[in-house]
N, C-alpha and C. Protein backbone atom coordinates (compact mmCIF):
# COMPACT_ATOMS: atom_id res chain seq x y z
N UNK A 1 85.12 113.94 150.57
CA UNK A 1 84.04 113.32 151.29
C UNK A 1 83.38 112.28 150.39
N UNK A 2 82.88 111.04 150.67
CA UNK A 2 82.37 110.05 150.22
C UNK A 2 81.33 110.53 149.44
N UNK A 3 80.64 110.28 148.56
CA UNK A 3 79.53 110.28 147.55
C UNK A 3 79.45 112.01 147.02
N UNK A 4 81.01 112.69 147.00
CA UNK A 4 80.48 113.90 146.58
C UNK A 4 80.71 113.45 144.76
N UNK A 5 80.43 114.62 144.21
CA UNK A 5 80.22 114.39 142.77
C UNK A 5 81.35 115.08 142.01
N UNK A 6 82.34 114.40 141.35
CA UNK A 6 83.62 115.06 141.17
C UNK A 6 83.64 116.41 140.59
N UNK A 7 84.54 117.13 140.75
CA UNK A 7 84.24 118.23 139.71
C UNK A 7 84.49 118.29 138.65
N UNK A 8 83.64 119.46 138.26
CA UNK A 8 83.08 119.11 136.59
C UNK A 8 81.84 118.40 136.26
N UNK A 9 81.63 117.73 137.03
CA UNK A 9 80.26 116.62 136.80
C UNK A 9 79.47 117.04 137.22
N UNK A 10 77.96 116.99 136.81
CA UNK A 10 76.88 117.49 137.35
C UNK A 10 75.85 116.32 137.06
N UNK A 11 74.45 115.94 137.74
CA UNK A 11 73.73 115.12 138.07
C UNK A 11 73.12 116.04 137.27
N UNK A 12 72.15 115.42 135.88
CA UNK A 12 70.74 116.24 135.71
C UNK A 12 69.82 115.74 135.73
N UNK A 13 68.74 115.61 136.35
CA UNK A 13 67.46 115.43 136.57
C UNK A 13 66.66 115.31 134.86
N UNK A 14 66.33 114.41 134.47
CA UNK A 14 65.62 113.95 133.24
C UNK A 14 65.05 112.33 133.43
N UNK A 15 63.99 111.93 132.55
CA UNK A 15 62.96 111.31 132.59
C UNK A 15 62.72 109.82 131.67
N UNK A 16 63.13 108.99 132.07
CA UNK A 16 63.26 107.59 131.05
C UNK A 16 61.70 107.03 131.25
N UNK A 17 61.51 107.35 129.40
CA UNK A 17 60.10 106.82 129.19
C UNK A 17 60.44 105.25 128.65
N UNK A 18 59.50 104.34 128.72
CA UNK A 18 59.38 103.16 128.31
C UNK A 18 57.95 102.80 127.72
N UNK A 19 57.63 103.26 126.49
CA UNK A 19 56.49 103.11 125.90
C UNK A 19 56.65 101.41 125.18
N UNK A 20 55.70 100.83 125.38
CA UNK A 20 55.42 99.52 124.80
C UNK A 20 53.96 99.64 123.26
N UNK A 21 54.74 98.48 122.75
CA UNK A 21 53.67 98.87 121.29
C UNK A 21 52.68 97.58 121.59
N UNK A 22 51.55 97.79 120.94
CA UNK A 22 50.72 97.15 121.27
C UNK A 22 50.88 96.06 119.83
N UNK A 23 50.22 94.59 119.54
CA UNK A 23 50.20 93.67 119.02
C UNK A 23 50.47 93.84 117.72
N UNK A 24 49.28 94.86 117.19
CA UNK A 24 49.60 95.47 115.96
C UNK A 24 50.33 96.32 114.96
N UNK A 25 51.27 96.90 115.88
CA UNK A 25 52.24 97.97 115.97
C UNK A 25 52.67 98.26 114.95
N UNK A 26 53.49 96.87 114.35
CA UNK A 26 54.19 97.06 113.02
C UNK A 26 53.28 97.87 111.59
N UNK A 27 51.98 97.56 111.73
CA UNK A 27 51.12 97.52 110.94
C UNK A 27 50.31 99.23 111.21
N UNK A 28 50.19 99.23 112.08
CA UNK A 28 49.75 101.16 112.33
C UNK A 28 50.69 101.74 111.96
N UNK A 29 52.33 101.78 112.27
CA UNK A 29 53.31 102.28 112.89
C UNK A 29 53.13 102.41 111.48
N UNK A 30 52.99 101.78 110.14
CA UNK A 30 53.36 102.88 109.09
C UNK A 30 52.94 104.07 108.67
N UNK A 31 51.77 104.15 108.76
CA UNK A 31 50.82 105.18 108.28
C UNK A 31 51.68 106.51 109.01
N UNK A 32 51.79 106.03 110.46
CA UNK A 32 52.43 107.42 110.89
C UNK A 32 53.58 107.47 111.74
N UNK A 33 54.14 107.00 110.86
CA UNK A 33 56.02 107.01 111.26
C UNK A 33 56.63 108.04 110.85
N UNK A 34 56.43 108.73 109.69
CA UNK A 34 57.14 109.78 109.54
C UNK A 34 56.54 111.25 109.76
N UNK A 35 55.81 110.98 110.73
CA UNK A 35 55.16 111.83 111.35
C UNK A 35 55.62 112.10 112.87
N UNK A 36 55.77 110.78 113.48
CA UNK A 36 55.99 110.71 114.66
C UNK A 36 57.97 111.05 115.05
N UNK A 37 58.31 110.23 113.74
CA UNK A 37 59.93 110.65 113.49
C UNK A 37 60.39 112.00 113.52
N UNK A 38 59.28 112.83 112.37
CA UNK A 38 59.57 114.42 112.65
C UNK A 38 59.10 114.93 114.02
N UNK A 39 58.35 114.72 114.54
CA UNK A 39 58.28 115.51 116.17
C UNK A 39 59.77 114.81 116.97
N UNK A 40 59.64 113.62 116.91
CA UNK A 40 61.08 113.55 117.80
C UNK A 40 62.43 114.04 117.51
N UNK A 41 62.72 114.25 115.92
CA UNK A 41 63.72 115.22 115.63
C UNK A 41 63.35 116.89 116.03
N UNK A 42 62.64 117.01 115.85
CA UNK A 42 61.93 118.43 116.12
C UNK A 42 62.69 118.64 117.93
N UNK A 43 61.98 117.71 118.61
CA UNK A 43 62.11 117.40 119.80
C UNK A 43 63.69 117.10 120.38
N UNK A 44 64.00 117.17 119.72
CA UNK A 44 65.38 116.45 119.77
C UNK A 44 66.14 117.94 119.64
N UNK A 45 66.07 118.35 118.58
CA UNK A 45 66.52 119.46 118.21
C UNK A 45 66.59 120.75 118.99
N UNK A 46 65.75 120.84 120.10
CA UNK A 46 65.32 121.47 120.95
C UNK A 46 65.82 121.37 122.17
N UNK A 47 66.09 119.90 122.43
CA UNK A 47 66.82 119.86 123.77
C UNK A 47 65.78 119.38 124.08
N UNK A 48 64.28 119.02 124.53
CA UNK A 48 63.58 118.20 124.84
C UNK A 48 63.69 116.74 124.95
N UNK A 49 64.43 115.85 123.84
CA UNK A 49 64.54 115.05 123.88
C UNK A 49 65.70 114.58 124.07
N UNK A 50 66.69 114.07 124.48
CA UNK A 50 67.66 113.63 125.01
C UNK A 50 68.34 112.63 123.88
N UNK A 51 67.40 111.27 123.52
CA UNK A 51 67.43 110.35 123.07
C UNK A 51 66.39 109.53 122.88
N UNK A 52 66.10 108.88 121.66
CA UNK A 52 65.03 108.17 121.31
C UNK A 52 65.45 107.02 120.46
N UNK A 53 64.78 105.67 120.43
CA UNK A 53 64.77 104.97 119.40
C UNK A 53 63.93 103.31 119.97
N UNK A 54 63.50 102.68 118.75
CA UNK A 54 62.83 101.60 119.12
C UNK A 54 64.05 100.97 119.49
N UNK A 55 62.98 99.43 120.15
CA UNK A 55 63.80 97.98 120.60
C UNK A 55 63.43 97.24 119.18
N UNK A 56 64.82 96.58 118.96
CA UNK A 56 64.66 95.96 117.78
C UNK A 56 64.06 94.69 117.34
N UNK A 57 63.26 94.41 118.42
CA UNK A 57 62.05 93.34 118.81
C UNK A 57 60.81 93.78 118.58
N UNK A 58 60.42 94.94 118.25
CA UNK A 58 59.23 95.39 117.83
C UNK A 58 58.08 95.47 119.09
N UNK A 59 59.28 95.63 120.46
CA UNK A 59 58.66 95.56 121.75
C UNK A 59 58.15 96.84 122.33
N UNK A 60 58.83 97.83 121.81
CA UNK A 60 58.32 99.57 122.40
C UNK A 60 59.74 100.19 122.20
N UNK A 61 59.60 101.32 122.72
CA UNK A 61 60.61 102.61 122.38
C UNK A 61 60.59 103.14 123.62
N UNK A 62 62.31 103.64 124.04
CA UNK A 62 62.47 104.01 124.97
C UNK A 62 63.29 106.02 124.33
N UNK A 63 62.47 106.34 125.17
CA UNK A 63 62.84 108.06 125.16
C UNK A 63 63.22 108.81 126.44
N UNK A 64 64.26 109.26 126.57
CA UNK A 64 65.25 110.26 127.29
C UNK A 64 64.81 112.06 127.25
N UNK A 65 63.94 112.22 128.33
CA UNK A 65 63.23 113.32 128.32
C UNK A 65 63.18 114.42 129.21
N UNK A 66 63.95 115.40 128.77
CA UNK A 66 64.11 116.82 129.99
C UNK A 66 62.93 117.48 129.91
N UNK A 67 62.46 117.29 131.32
CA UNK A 67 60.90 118.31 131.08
C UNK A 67 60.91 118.81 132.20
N UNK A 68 60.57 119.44 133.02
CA UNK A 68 60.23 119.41 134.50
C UNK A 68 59.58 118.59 135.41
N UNK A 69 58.55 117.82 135.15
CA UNK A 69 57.82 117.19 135.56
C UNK A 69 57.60 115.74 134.91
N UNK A 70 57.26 114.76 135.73
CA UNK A 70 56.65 113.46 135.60
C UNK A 70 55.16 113.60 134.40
N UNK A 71 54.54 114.62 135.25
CA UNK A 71 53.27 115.10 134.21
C UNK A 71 53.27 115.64 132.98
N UNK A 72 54.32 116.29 132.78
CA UNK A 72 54.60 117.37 131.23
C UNK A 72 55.20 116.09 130.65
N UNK A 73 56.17 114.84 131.04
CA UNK A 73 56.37 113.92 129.76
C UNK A 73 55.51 113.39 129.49
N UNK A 74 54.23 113.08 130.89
CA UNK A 74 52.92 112.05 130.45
C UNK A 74 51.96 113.07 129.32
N UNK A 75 52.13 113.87 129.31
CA UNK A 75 51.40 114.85 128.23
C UNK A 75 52.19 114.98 127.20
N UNK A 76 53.50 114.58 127.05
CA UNK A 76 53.94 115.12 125.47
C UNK A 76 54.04 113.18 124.99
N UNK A 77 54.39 112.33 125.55
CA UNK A 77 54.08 110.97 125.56
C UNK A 77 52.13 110.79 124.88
N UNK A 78 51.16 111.57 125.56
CA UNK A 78 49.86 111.20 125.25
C UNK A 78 49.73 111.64 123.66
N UNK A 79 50.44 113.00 123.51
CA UNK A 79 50.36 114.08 122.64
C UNK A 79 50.84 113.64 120.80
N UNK A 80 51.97 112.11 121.30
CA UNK A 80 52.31 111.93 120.03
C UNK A 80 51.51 110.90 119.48
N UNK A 81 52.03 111.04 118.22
CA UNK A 81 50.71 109.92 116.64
C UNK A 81 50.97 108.63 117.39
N UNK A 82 52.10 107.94 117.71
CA UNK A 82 52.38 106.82 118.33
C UNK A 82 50.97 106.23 119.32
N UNK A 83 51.22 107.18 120.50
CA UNK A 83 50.10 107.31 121.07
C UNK A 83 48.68 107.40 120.75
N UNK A 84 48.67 107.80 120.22
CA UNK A 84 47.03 108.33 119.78
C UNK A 84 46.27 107.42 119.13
N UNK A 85 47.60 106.57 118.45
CA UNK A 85 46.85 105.90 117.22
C UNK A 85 46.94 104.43 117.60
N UNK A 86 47.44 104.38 118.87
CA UNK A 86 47.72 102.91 119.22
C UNK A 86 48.96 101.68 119.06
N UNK A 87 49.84 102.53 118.70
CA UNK A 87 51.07 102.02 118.33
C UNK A 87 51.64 102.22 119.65
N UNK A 88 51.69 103.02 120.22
CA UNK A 88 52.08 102.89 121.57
C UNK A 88 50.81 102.34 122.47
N UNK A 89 51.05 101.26 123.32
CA UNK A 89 49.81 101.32 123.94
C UNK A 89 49.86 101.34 125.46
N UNK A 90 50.71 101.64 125.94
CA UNK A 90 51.13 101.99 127.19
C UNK A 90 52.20 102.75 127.22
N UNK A 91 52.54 103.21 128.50
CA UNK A 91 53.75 103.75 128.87
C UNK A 91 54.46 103.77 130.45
N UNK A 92 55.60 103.79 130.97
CA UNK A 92 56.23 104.01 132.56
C UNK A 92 56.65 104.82 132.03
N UNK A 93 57.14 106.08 133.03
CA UNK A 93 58.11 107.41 133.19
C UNK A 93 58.27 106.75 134.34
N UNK A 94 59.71 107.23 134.23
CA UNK A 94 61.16 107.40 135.42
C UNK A 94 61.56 107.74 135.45
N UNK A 95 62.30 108.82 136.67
CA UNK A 95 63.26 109.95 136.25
C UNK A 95 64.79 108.75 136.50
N UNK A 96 65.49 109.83 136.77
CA UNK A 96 66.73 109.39 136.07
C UNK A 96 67.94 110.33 136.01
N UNK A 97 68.93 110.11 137.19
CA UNK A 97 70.22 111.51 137.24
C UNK A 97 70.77 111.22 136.66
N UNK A 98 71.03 111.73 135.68
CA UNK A 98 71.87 111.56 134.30
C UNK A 98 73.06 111.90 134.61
N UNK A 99 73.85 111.52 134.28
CA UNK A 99 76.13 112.36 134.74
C UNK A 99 76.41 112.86 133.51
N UNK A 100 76.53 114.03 133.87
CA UNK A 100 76.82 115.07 132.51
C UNK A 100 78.28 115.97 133.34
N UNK A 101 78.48 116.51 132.38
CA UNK A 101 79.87 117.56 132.74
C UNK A 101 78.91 118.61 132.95
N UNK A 102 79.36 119.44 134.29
CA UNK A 102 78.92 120.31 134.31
C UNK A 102 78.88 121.65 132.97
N UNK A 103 79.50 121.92 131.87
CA UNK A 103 79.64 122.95 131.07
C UNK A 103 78.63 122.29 130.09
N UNK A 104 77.77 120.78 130.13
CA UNK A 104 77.08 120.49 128.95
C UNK A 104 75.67 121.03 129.81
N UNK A 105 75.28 121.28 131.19
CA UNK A 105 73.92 121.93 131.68
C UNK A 105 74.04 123.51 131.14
N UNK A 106 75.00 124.22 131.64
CA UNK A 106 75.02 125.26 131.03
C UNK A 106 74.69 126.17 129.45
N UNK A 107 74.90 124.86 128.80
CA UNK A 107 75.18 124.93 127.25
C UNK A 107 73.74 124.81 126.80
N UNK A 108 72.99 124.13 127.84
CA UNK A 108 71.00 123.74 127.54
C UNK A 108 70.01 124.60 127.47
């Protein structure tokens, strides 16, 4: 049947953040970069985070985020040094069906 999903493959439901840095970025972003680096490995490590890393324009950072909700990434997004301190100064969430093999949901 048309648009079924082959087998083996599974659709997972996860969350593409697009945080933008604000003017000064380069210049905050040191004080607490290796602060913000260890929560996203932390995060990472966990299965929370999917994938992370800046644009090499010094334009914002995009993060790949399994949470349940639209609201639980806008809270772990508010929650980091990035955030707080103004290095991030905005953000969009979007979810996002990711194509995974079905045996890599299981494995989560």
């Amino acid at each position: 049947m048309a648009g079924e999903i082959p087998g083996g493959l599974a659709i997972e439901q996860i969350w593409v953040v697009e945080a933008t840095y604000g003017r000064d970025a380069a210049e905050r972003r040191a004080a607490v970069r290796a602060e913000h680096l260890a929560r996203m490995a932390e995060l990472r490590a966990a299965g929370t985070i999917v994938e992370v890393g800046g644009y090499s324009d010094m334009s914002g950072s995009l993060v790949l985020v399994r949470l349940p909700s639209e609201e639980a990434v806008s809270t772990l997004v508010m929650a980091d040094v990035y955030f707080r301190t103004g290095v991030w100064t905005g953000f969009r969430v979007r979810a996002l069906g990711r194509l995974v093999r079905r045996d890599e949901l299981s494995a989560e």
